[in-house]
C-alpha atoms as a PDB file:
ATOM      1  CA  UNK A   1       0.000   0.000   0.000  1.00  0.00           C
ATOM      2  CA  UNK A   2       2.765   2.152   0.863  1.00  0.00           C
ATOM      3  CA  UNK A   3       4.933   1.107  -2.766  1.00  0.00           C
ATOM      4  CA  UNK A   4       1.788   2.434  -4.557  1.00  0.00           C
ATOM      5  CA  UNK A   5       1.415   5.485  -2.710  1.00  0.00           C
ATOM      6  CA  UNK A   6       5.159   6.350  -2.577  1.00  0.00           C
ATOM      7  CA  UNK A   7       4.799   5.382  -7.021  1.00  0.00           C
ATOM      8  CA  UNK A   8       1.642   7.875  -7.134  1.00  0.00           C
ATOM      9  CA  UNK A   9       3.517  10.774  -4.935  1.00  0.00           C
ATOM     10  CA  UNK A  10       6.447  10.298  -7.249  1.00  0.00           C
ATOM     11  CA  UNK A  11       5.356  10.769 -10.839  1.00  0.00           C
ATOM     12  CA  UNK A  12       6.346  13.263 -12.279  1.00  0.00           C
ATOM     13  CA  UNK A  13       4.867  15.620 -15.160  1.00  0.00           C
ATOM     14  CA  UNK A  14       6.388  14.780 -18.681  1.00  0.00           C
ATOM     15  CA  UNK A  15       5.929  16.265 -21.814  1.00  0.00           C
ATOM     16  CA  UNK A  16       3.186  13.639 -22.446  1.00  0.00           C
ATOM     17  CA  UNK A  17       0.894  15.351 -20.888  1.00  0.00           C
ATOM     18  CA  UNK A  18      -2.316  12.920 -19.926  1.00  0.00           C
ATOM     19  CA  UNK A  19       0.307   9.619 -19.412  1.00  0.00           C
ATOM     20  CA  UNK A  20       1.392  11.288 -15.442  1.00  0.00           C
ATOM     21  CA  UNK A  21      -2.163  11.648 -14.533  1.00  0.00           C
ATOM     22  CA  UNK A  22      -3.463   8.117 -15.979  1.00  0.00           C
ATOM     23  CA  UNK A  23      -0.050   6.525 -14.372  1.00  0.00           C
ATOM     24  CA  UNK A  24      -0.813   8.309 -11.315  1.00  0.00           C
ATOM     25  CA  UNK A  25      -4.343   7.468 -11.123  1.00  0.00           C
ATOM     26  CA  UNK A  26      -3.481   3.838 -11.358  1.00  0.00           C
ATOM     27  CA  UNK A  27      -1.358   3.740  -8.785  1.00  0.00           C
ATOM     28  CA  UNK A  28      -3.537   5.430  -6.758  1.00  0.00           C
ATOM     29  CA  UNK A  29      -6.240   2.815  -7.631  1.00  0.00           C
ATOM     30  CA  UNK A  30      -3.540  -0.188  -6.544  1.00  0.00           C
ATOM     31  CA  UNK A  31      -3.359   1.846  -3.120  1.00  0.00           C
ATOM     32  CA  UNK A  32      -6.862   2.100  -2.954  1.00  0.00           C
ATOM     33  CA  UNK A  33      -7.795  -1.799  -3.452  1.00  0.00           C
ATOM     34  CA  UNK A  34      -4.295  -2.645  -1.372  1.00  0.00           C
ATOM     35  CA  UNK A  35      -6.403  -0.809   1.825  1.00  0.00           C
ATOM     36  CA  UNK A  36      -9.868  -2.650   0.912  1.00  0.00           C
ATOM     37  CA  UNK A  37      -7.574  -5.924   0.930  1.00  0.00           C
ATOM     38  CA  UNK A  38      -5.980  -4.669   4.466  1.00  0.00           C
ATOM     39  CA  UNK A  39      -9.223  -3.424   6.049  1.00  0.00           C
ATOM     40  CA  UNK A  40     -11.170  -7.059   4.958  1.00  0.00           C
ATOM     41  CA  UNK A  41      -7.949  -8.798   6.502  1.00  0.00           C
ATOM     42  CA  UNK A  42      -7.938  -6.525   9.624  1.00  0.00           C
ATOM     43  CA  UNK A  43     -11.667  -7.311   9.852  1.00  0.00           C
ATOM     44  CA  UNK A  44     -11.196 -11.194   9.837  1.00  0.00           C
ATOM     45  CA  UNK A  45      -8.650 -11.093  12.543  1.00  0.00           C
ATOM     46  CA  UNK A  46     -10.687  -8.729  15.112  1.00  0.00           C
ATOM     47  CA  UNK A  47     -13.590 -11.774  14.235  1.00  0.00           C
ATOM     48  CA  UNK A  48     -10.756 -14.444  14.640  1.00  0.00           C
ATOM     49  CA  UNK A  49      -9.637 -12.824  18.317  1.00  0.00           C
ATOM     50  CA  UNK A  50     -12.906 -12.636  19.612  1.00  0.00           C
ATOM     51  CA  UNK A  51     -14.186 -16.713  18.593  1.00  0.00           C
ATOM     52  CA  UNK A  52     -14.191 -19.084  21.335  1.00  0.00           C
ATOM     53  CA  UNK A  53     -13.352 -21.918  19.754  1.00  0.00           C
ATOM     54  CA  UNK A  54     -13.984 -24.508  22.357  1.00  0.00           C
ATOM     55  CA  UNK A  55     -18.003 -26.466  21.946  1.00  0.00           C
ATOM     56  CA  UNK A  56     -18.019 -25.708  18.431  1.00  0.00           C
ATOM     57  CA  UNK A  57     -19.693 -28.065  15.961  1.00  0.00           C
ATOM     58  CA  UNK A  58     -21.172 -26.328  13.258  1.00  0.00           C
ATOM     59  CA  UNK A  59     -19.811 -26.398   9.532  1.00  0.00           C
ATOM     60  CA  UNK A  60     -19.714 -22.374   9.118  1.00  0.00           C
ATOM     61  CA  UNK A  61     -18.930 -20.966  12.274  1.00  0.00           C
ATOM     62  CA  UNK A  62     -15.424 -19.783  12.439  1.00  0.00           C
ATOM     63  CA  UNK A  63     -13.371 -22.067  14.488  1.00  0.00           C
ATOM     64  CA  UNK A  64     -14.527 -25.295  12.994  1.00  0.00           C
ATOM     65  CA  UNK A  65     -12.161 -27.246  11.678  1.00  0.00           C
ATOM     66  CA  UNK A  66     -13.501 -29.645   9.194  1.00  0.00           C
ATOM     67  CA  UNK A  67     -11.487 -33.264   8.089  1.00  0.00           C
ATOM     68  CA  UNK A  68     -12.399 -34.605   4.613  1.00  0.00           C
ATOM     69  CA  UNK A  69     -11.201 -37.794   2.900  1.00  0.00           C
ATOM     70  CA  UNK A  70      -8.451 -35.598   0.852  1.00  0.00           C
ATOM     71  CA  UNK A  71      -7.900 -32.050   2.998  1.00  0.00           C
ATOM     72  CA  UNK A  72      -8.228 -30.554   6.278  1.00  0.00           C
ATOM     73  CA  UNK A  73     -10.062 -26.804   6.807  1.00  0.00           C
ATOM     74  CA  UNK A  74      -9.926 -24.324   9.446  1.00  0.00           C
ATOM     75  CA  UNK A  75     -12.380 -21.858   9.004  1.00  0.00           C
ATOM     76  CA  UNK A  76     -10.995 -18.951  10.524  1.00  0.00           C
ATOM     77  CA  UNK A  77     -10.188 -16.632   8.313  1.00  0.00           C
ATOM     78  CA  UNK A  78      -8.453 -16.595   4.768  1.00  0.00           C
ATOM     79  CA  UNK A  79      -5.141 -17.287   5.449  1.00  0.00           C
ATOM     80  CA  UNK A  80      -4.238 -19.879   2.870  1.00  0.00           C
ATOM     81  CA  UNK A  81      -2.809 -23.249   3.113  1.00  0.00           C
ATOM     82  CA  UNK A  82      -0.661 -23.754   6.206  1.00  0.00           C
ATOM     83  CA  UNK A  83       1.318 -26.620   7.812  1.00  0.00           C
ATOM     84  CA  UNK A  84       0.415 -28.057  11.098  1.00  0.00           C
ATOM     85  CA  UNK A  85       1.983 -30.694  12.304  1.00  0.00           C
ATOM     86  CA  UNK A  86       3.086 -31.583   8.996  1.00  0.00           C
ATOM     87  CA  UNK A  87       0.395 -31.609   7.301  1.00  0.00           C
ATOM     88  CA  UNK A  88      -1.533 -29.323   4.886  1.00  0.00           C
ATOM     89  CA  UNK A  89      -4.504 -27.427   6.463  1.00  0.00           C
ATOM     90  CA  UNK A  90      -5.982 -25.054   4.664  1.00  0.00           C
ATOM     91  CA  UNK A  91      -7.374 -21.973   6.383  1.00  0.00           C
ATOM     92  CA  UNK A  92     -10.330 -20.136   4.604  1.00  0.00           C
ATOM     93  CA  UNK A  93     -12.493 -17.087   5.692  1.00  0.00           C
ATOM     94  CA  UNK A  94     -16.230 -18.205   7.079  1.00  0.00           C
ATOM     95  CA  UNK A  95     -17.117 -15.604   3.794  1.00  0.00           C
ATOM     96  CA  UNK A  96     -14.995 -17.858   1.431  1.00  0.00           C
ATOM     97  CA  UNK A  97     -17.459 -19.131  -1.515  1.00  0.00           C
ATOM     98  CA  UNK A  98     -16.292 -23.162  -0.448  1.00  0.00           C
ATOM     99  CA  UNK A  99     -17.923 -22.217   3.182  1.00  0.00           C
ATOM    100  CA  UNK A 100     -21.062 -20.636   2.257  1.00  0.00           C
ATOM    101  CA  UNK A 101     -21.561 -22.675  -0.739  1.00  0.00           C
ATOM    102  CA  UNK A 102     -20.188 -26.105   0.170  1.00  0.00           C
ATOM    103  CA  UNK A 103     -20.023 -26.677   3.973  1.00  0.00           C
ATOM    104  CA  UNK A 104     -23.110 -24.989   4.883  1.00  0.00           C
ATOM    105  CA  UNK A 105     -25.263 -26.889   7.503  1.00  0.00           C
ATOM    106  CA  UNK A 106     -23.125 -30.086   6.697  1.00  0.00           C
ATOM    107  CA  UNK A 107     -22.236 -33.065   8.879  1.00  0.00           C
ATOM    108  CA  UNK A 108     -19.971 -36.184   9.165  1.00  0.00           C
ATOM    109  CA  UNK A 109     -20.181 -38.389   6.161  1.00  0.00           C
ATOM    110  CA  UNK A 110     -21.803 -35.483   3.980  1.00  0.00           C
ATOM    111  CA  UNK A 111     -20.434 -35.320   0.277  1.00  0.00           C
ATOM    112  CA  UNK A 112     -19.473 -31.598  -0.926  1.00  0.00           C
ATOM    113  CA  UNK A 113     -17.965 -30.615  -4.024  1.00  0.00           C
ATOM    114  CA  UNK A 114     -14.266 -28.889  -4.357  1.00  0.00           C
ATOM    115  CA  UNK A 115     -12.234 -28.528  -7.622  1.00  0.00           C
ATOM    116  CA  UNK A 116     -14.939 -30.166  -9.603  1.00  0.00           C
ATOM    117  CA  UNK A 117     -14.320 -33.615  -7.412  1.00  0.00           C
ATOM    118  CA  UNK A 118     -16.683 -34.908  -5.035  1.00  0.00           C
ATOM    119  CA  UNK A 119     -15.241 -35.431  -1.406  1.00  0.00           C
ATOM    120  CA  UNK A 120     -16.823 -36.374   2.051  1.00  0.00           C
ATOM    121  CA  UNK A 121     -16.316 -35.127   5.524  1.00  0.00           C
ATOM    122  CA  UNK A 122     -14.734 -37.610   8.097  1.00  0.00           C
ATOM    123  CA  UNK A 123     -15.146 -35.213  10.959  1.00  0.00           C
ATOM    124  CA  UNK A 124     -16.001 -31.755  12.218  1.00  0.00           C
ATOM    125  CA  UNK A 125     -15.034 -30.061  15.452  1.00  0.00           C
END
């Protein structure tokens, strides 16, 4: 956020006239989206530090962790894929389209789709 800000403060009129206020206008734009991104990340982790995690055992509530036949999920917030323990968990937001359109009001042995392949859930806690 700060690159694109420091880019946009730095251009510099030319003799071309419109091409300093496009280039700064896009880099103000990259700024702008680069603090949407931070503020939707900041948001997550003020939800993430307030979840009591402990009696959970429902498929969308952040906290759940949910064990499938090929992947594990956290849904805390969307962090990525991460390694615990040595193995591959991937972290998504409660917001993240596989949540709200996959895991929805599932339970143990439910079938959902991911990456066009059907999968089941083992376990959720």
């Amino acid at each position: 956020m700060n690159q694109a800000q420091h880019a946009a403060n730095s251009e510099e009129k030319s003799s071309a006239g419109d091409k300093y206020e496009t280039s700064r206008a896009m880099n103000q734009r990259e700024r702008d989206m680069f603090a949407q991104q931070l503020d939707a990340a900041l948001q997550e982790l003020s939800l993430a530090a307030s979840i009591d995690c402990s009696g959970i055992n429902n498929t969308t509530v952040p906290g759940t962790v949910i064990i499938s036949q090929n992947a594990c999920f956290f849904i805390f917030a969307g962090l990525g894929k991460l390694k615990f323990e040595g193995k591959d968990v991937f972290v998504i937001s409660p917001r993240a389209p596989l949540v709200v359109e996959q895991f929805f009001q599932k339970k143990s042995t439910d079938r959902f789709l991911i990456n066009s392949k059907t999968d089941y859930i083992m376990d959720i806690f």
